[in-house]
Protein backbone atom coordinates (compact mmCIF):
# COMPACT_ATOMS: atom_id res chain seq x y z
CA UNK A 1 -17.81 2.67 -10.84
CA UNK A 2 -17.60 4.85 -7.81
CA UNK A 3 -14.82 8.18 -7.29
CA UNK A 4 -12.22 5.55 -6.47
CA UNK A 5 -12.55 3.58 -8.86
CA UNK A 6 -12.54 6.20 -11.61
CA UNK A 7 -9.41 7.88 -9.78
CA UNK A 8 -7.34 4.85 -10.05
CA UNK A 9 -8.09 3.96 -13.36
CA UNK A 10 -7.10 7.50 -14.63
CA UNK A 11 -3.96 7.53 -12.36
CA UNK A 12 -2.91 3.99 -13.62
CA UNK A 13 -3.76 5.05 -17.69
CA UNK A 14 -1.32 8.44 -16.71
CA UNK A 15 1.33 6.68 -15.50
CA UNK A 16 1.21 3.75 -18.32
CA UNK A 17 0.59 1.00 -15.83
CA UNK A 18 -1.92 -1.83 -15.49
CA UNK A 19 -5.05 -1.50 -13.75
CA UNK A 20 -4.67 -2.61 -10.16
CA UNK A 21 -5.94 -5.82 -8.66
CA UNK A 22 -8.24 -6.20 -5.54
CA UNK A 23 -5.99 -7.97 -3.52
CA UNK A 24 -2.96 -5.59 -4.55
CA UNK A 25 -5.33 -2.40 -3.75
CA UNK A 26 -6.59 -3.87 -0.61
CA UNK A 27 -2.52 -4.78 0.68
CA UNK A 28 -1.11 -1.06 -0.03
CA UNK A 29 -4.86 -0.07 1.88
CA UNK A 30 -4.30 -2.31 4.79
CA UNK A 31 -0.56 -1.27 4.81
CA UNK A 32 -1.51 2.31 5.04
CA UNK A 33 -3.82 2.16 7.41
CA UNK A 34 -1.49 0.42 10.06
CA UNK A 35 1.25 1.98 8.84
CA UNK A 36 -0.61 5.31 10.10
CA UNK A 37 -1.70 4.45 13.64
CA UNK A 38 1.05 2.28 14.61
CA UNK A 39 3.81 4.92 13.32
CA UNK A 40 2.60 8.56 12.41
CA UNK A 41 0.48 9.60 10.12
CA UNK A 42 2.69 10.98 7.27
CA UNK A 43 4.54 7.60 7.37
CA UNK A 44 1.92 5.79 5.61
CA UNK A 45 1.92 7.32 2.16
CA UNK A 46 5.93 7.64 1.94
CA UNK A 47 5.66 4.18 3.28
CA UNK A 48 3.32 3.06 0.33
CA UNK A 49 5.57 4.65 -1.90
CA UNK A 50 8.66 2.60 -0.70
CA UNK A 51 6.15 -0.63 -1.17
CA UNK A 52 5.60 0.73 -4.87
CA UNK A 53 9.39 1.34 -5.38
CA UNK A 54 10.07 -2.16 -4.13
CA UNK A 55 7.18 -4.06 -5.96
CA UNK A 56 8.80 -1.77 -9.47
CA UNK A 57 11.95 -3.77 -8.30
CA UNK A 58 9.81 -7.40 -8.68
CA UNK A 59 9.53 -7.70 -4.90
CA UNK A 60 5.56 -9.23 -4.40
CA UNK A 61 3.35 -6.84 -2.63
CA UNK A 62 2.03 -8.93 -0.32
CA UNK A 63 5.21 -10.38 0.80
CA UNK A 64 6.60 -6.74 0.86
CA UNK A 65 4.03 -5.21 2.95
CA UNK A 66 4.15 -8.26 5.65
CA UNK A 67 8.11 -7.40 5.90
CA UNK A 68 6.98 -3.43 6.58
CA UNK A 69 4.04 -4.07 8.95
CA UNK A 70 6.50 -6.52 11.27
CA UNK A 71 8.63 -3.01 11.85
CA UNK A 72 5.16 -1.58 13.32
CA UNK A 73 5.82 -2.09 17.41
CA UNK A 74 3.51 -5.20 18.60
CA UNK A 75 1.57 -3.18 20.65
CA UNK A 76 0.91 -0.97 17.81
CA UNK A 77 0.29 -3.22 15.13
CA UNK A 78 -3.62 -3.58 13.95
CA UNK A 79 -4.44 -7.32 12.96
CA UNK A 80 -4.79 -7.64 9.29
């Protein structure tokens, strides 16, 4: 288990939620990442917060990030 790993396991036991899967780590990774060099910077973790507020509502996270990334300008955009 590497520092990760261990962090989000701890974070998730905190907060009383279930371990995160893969794919969902991977989307709000991915979302963050584009999120940051096709915006700013400090847009990407309030950004990931909004996907978390909107997944809490029963919104799919997958579904939810592709409907944030398509506000990222074209030209901006990294292909995921």
């Amino acid at each position: 288990m590497n520092v990760l790993d261990e962090w989000l396991d701890g974070a998730c036991a905190a907060l009383d939620l279930p371990a995160l899967s893969g794919a969902d780590r991977q989307t709000v990774l991915d979302l963050a990442r584009d999120v940051a060099h096709g915006v700013v910077r400090p847009a990407a973790p309030l950004t990931a917060f909004l996907l978390g507020l909107a997944v809490g509502r029963g919104a799919e996270p997958r579904e939810a990030s592709a409907k944030l990334l398509r506000l990222i300008p074209e030209t901006q955009a990294h292909s995921s």
